[in-house]
N, C-alpha and C. Protein backbone atom coordinates (compact mmCIF):
# COMPACT_ATOMS: atom_id res chain seq x y z
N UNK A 1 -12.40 -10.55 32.41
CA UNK A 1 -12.05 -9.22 32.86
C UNK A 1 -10.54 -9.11 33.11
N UNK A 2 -9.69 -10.51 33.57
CA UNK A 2 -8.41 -10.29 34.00
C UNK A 2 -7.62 -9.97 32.62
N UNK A 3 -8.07 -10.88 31.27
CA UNK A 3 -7.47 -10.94 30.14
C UNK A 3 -7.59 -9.25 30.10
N UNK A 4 -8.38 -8.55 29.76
CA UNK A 4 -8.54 -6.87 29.57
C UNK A 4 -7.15 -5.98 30.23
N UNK A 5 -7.68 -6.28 31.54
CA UNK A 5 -6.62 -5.36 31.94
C UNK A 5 -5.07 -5.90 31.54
N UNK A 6 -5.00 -7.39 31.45
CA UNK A 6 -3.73 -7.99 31.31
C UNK A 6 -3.19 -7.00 30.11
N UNK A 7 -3.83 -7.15 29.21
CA UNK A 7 -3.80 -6.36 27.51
C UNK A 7 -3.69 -4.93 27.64
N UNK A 8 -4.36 -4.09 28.94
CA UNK A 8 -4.39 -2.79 29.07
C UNK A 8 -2.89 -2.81 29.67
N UNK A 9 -2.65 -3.21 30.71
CA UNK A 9 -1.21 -3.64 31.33
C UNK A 9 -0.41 -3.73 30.22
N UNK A 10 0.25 -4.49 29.37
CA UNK A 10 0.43 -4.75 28.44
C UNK A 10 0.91 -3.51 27.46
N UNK A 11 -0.35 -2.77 27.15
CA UNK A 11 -0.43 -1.84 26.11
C UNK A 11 0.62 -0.84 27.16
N UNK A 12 -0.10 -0.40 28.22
CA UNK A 12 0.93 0.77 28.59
C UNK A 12 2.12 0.55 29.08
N UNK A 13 2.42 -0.82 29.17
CA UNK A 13 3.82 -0.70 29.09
C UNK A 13 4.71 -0.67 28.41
N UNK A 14 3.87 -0.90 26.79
CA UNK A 14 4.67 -0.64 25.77
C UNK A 14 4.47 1.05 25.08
N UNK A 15 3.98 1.48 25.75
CA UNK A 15 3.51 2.78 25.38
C UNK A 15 2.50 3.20 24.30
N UNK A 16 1.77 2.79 24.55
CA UNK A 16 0.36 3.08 24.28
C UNK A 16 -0.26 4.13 23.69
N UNK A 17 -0.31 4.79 22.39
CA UNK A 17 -1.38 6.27 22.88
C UNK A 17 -1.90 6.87 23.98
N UNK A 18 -1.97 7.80 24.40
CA UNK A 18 -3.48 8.29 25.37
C UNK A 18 -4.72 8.89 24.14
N UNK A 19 -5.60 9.01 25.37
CA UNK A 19 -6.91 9.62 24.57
C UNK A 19 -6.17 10.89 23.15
N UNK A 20 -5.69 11.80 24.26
CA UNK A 20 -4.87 13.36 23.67
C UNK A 20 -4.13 12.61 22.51
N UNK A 21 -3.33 11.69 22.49
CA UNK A 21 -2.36 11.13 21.59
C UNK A 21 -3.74 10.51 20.20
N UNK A 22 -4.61 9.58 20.54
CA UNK A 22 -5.23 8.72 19.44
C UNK A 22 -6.39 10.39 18.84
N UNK A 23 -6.53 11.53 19.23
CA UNK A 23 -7.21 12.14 18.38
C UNK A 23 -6.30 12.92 17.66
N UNK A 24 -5.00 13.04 18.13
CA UNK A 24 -4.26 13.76 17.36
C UNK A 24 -3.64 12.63 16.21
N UNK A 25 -3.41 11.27 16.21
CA UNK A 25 -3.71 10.65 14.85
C UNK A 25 -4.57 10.07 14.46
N UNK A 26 -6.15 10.65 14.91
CA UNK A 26 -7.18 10.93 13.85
C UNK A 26 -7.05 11.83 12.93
N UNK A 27 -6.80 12.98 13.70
CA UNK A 27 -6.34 14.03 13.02
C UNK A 27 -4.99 14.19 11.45
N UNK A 28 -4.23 13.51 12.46
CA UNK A 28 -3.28 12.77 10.98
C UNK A 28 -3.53 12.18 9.86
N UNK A 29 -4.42 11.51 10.37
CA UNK A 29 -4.92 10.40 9.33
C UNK A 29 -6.20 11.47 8.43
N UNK A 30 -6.86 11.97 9.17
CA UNK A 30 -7.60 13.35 8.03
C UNK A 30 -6.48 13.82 6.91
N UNK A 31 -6.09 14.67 7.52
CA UNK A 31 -4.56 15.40 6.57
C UNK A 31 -4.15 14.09 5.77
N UNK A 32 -3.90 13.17 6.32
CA UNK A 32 -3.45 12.07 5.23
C UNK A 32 -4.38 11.96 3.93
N UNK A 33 -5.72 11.70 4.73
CA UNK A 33 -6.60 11.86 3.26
C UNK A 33 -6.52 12.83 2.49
N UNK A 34 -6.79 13.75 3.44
CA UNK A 34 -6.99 15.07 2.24
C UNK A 34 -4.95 15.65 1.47
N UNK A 35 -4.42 14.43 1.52
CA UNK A 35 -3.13 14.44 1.30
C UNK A 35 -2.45 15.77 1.36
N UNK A 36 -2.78 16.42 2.79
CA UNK A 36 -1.40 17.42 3.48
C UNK A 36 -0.26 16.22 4.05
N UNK A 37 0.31 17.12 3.95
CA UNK A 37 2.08 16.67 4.76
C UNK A 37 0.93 16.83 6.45
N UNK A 38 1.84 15.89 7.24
CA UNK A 38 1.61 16.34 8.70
C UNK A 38 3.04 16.64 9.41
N UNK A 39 2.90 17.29 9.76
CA UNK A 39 4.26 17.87 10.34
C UNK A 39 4.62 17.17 12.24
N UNK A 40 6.09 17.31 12.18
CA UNK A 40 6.45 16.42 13.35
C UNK A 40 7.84 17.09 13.96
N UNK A 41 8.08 17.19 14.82
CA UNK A 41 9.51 17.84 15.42
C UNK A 41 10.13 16.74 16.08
N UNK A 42 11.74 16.99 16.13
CA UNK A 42 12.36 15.93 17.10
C UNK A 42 13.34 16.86 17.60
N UNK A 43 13.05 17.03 18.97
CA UNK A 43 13.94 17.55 19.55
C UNK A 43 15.50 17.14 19.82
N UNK A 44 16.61 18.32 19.98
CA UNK A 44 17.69 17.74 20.00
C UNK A 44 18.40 17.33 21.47
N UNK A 45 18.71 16.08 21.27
CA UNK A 45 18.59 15.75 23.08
C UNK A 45 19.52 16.09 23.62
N UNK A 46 20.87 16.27 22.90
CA UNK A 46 22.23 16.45 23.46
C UNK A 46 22.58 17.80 22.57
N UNK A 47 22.04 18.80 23.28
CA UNK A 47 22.52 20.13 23.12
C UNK A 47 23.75 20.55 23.75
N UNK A 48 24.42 21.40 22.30
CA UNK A 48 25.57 21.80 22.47
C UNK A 48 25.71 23.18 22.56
N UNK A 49 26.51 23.99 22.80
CA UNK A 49 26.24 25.55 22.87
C UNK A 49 26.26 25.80 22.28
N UNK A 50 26.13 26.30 20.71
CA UNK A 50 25.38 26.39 19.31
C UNK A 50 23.79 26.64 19.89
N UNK A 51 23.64 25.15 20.35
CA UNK A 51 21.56 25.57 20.58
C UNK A 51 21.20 26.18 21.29
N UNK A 52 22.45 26.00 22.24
CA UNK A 52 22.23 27.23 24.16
C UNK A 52 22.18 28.64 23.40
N UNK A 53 22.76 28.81 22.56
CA UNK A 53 22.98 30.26 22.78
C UNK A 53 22.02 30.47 21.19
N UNK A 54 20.86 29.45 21.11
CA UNK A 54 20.42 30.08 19.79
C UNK A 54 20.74 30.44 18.50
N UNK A 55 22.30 29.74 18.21
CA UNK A 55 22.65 30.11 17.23
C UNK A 55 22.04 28.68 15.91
N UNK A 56 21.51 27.70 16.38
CA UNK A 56 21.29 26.75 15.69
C UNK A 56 20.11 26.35 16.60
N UNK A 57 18.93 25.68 15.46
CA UNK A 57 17.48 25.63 16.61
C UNK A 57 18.11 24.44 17.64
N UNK A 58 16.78 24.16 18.24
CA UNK A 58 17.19 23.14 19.22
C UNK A 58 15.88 22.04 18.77
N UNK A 59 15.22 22.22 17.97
CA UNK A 59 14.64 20.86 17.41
C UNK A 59 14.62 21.29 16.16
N UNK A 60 14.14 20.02 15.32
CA UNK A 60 14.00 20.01 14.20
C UNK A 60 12.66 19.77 13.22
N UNK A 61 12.24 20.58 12.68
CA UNK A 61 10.80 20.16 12.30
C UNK A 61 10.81 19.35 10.81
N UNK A 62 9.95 18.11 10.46
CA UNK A 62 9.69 17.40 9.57
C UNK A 62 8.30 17.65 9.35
N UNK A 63 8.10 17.32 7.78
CA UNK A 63 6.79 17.01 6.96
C UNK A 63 6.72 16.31 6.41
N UNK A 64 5.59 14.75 6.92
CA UNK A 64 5.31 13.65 6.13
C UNK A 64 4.30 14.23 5.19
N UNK A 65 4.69 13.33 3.57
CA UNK A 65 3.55 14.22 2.97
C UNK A 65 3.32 12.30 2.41
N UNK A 66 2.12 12.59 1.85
CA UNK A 66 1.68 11.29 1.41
C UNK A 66 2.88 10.16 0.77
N UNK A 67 3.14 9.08 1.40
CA UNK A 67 4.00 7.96 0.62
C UNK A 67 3.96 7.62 -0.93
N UNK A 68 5.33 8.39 -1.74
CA UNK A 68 4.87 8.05 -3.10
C UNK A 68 5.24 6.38 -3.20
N UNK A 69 4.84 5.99 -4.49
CA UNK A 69 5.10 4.22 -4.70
C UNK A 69 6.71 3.90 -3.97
N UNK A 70 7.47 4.65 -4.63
CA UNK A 70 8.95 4.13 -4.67
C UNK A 70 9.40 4.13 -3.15
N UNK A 71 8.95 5.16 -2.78
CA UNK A 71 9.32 4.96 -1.03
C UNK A 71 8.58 3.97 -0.24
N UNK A 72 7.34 3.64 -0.92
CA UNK A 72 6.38 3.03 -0.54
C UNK A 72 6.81 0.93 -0.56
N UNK A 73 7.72 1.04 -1.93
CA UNK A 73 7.92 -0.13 -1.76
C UNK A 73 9.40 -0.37 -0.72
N UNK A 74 10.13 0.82 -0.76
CA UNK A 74 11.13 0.40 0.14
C UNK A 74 10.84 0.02 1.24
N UNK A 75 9.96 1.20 2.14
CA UNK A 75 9.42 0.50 3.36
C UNK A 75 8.99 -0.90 3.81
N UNK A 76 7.67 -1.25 2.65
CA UNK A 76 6.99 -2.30 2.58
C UNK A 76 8.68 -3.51 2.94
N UNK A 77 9.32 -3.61 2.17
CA UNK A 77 10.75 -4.59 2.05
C UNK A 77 10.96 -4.33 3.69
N UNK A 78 11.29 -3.39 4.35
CA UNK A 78 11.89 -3.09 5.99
C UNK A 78 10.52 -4.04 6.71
N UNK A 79 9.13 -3.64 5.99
CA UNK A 79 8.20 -4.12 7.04
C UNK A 79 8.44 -5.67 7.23
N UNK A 80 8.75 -5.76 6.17
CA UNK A 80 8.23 -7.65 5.56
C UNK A 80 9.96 -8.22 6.19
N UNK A 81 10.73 -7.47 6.37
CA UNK A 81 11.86 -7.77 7.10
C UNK A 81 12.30 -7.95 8.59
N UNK A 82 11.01 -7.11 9.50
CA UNK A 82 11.24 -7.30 10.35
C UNK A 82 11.19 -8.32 11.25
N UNK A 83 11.72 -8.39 12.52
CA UNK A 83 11.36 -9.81 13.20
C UNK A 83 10.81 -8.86 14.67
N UNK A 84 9.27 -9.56 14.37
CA UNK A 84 8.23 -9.17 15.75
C UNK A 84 7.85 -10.68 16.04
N UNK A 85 8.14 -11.52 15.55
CA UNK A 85 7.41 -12.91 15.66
C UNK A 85 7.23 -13.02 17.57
N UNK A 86 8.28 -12.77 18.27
CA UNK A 86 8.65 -12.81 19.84
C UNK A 86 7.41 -11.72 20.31
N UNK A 87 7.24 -11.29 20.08
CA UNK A 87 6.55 -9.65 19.97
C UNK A 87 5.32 -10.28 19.97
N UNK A 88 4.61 -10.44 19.44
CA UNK A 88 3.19 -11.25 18.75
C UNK A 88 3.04 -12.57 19.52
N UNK A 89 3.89 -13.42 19.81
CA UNK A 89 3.73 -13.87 20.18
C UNK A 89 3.33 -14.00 22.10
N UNK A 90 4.27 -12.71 22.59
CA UNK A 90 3.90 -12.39 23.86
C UNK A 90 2.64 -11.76 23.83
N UNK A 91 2.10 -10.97 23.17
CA UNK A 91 1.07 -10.26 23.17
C UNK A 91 -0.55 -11.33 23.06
N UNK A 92 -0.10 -12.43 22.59
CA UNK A 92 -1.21 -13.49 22.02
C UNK A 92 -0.85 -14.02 23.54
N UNK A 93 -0.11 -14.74 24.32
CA UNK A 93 0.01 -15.48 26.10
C UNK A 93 -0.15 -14.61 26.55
N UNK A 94 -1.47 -14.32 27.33
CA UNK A 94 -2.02 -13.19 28.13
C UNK A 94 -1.94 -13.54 29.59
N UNK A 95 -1.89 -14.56 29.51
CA UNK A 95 -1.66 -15.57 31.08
C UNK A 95 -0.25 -16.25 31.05
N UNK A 96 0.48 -15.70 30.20
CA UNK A 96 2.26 -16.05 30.62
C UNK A 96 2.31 -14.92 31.24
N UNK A 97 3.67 -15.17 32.00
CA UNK A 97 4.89 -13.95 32.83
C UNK A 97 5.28 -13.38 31.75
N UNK A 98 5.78 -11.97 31.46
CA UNK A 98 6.49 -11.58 30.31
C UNK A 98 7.51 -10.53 30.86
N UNK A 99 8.56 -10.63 30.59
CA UNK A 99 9.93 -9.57 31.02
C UNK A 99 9.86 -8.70 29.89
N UNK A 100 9.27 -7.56 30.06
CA UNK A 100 8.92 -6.60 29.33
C UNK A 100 10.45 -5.79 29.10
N UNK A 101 11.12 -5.65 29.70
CA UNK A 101 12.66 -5.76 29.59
C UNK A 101 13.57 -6.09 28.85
N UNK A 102 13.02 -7.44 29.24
CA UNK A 102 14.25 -8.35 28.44
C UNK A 102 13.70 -8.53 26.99
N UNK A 103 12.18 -8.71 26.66
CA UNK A 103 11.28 -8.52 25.07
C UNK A 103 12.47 -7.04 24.73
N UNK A 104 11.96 -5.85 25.43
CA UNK A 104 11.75 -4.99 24.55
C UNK A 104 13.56 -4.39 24.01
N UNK A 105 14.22 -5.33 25.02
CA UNK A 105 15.88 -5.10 24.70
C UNK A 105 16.39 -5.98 23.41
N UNK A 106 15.77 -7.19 23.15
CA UNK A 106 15.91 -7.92 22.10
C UNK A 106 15.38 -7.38 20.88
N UNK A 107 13.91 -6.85 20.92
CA UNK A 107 13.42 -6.05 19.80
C UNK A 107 14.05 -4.78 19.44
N UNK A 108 15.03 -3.95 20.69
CA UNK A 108 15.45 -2.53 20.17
C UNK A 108 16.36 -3.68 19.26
N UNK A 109 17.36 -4.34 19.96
CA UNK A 109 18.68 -4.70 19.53
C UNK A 109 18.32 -5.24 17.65
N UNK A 110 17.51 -5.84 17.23
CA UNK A 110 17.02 -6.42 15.95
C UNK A 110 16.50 -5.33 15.34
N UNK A 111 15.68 -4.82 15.59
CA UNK A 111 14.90 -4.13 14.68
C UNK A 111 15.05 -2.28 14.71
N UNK A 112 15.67 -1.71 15.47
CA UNK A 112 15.96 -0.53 16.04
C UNK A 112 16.18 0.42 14.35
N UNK A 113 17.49 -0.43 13.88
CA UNK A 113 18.16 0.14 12.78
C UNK A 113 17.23 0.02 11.69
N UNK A 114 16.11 -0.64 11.77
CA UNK A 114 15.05 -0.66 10.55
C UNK A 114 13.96 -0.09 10.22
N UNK A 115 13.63 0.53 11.78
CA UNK A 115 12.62 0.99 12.22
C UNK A 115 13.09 2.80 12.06
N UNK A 116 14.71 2.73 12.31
CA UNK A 116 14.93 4.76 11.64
C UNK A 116 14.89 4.50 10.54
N UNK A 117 15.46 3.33 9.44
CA UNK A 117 15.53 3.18 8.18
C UNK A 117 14.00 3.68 7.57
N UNK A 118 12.80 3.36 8.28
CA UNK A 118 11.97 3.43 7.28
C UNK A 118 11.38 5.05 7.91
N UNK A 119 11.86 5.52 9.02
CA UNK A 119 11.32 6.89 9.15
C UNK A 119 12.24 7.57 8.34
N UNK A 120 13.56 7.30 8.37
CA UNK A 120 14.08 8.64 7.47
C UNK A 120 13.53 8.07 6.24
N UNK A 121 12.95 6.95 5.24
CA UNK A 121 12.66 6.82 3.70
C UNK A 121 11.29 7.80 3.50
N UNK A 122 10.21 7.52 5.17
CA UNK A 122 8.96 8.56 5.08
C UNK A 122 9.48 9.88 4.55
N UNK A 123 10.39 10.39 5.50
CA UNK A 123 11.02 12.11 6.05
C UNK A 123 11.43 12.72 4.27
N UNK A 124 11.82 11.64 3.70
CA UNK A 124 12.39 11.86 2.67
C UNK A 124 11.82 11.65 1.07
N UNK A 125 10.89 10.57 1.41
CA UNK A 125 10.11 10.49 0.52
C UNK A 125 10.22 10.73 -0.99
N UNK A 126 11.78 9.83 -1.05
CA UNK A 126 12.38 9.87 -2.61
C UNK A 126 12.62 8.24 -2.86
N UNK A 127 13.03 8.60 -3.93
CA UNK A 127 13.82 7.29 -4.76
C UNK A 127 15.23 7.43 -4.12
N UNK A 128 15.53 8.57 -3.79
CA UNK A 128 17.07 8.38 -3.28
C UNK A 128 16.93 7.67 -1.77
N UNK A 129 18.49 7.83 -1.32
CA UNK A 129 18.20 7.13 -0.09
C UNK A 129 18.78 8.19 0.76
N UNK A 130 18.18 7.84 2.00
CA UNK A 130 17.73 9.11 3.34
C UNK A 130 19.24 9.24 3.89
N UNK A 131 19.79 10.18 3.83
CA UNK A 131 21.40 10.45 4.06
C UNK A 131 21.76 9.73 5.49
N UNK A 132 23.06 9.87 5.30
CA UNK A 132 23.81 9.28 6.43
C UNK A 132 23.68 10.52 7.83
N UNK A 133 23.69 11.68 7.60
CA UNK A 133 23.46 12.97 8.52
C UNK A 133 22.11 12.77 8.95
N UNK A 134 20.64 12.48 8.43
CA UNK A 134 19.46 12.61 8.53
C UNK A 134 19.56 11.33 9.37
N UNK A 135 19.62 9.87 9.31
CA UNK A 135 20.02 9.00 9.71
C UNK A 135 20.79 8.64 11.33
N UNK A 136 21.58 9.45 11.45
CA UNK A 136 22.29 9.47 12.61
C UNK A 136 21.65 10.79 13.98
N UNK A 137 21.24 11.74 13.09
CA UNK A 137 20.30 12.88 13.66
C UNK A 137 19.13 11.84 14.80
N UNK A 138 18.32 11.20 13.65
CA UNK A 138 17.38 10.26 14.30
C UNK A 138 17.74 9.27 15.14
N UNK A 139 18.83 8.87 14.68
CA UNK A 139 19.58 7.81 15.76
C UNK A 139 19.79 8.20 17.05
N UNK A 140 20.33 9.45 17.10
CA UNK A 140 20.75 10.20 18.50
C UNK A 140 19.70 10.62 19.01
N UNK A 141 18.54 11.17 18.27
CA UNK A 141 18.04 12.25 18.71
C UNK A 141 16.05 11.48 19.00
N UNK A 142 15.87 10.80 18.30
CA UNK A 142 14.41 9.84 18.09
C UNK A 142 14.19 9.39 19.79
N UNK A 143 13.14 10.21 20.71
CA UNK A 143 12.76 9.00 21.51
C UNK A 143 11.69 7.70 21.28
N UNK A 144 11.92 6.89 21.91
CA UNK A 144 10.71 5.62 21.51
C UNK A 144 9.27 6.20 21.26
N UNK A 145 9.03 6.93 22.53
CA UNK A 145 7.89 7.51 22.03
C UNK A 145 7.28 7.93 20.88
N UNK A 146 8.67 9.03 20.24
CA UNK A 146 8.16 9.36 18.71
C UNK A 146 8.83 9.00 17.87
N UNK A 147 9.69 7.74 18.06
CA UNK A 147 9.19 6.81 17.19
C UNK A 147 7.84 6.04 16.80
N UNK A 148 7.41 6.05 17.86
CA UNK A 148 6.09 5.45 17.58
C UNK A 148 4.92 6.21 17.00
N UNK A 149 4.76 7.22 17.41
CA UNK A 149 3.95 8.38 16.58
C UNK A 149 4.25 8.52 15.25
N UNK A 150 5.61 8.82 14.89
CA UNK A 150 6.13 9.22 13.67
C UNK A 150 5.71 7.53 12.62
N UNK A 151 6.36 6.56 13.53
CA UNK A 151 5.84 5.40 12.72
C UNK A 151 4.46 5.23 12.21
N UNK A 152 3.32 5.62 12.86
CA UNK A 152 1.95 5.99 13.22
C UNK A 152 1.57 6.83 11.96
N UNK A 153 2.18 7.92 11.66
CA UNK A 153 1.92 8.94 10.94
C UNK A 153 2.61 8.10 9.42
N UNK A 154 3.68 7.75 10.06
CA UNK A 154 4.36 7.16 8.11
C UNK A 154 2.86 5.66 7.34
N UNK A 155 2.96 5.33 8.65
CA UNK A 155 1.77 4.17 7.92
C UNK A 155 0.56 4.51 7.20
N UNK A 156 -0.27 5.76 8.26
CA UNK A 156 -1.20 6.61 7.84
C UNK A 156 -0.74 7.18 6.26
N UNK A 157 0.28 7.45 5.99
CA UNK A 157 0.36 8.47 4.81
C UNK A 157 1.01 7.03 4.28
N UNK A 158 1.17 5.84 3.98
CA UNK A 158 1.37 5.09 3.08
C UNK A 158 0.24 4.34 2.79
N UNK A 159 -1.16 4.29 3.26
CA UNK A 159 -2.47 4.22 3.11
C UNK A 159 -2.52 3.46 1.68
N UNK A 160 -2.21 2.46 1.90
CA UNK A 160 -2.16 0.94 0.75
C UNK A 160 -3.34 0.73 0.24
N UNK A 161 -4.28 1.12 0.76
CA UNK A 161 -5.74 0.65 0.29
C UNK A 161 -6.20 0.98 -1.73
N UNK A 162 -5.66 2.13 -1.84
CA UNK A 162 -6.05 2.49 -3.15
C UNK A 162 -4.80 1.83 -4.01
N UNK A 163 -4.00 1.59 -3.55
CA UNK A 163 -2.76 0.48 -4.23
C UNK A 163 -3.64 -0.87 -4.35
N UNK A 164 -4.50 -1.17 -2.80
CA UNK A 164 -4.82 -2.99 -3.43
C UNK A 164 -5.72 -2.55 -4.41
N UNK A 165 -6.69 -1.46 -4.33
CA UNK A 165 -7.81 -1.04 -5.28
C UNK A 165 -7.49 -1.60 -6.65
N UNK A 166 -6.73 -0.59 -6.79
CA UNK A 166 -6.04 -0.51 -8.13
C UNK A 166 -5.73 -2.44 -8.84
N UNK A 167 -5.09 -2.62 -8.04
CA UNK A 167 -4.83 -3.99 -8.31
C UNK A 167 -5.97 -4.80 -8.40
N UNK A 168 -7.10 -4.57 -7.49
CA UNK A 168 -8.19 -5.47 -7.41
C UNK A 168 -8.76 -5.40 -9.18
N UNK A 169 -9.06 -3.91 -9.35
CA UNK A 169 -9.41 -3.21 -10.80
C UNK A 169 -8.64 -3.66 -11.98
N UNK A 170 -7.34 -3.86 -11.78
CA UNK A 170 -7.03 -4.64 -13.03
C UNK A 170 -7.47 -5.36 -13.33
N UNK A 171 -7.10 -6.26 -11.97
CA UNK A 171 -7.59 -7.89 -12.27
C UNK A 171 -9.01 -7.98 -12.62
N UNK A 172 -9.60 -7.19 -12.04
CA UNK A 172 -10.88 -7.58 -12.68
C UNK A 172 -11.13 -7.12 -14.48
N UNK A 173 -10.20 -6.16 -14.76
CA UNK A 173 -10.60 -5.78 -16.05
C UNK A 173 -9.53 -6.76 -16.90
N UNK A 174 -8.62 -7.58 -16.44
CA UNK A 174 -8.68 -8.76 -17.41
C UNK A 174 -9.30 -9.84 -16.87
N UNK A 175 -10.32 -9.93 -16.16
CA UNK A 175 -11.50 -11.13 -16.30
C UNK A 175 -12.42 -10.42 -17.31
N UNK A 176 -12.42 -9.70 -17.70
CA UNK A 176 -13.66 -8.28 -18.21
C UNK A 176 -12.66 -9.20 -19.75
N UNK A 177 -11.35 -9.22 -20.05
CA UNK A 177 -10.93 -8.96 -21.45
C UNK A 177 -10.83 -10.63 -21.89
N UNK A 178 -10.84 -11.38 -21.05
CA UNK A 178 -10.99 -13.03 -21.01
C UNK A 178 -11.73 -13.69 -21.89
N UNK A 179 -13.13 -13.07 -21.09
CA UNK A 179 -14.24 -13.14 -21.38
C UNK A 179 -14.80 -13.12 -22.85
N UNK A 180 -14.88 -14.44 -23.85
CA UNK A 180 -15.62 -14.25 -25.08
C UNK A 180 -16.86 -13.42 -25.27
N UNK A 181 -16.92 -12.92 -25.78
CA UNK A 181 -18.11 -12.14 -26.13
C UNK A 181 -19.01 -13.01 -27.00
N UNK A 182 -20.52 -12.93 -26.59
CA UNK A 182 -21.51 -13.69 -27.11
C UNK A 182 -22.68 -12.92 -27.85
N UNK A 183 -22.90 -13.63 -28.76
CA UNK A 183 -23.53 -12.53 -29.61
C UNK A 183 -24.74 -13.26 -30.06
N UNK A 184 -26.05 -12.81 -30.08
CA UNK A 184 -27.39 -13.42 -29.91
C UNK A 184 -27.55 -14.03 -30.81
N UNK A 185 -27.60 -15.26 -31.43
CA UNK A 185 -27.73 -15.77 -32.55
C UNK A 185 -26.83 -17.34 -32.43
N UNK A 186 -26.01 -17.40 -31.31
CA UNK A 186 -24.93 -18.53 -31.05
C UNK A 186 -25.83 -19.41 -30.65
């Protein structure tokens, strides 16, 4: 029972979903299937009088629409790049002390810049690469929180499964072309 809450402890201090939060990316993850864009805002945190006075919004709205391949493999490269090993590994010692602090200042400091890298490649969802303006917007403007949602939503809409499919299906259709053919009479 102590391990549970340790892990519940744990979860919300890294910020966690709530209930309200995990049906609204069920909900994402629907639209993902039925491949709509899901839409996402980031508010602007350091408003200037431009936004006071309405002359320029004061957030900004985005639409993830399904991950095509090419963005799909850039990400994949950021994922397979990152370093959570410290991360994983606190989460697995449920009965160590953990300075949730001092973890989560080492992980912004490493991985921070990789983690907008692959939201602006979602936001953008080209072969090109996600501008230096779009980039710095998120930099300033991204709280952790939705980073984590938005990360949430980019994974959902890069939904790898019909990629391994595909792959599984080849391979099997050259075991299918391998295969001598036998003919009744051998």
């Amino acid at each position: 029972m102590a391990k549970k809450n340790k892990k519940k402890e744990i979860k919300d201090k890294l910020g966690a979903p709530s209930d309200n939060e995990n049906n609204q990316i069920r909900q994402n993850a629907v639209n993902s299937i039925l491949e709509k864009g899901v839409d996402f805002k980031i508010t602007v945190q350091n408003k200037n009088i431009l936004h006071k006075l309405n002359l320029i919004p004061a957030e900004r709205k985005f639409i993830i629409y399904p991950i095509k391949m090419g963005t799909l493999l850039k990400i994949s490269k950021i994922l397979l790049d990152l370093d959570t090993d410290e991360l994983v590994g606190a989460m697995k010692n449920e009965d160590k002390e953990i300075n949730l602090l001092d973890l989560g200042a080492k992980n912004i400091i490493e991985n921070k810049d990789k983690m907008i890298k692959m939201i602006a490649y979602g936001i953008v969802n080209s072969e090109k690469e996600p501008s230096k303006r779009l980039i710095r917007f998120l930099n300033e403007n991204l709280t952790a929180k939705e980073g984590l949602k938005l990360m949430t939503v980019i994974v959902q809409q890069m939904d790898v499964s019909p990629f391994l499919a595909s792959l599984v299906s080849i391979k099997g259709m050259n075991l299918l072309q391998t295969k001598k053919k036998e003919t009744p009479g051998e």
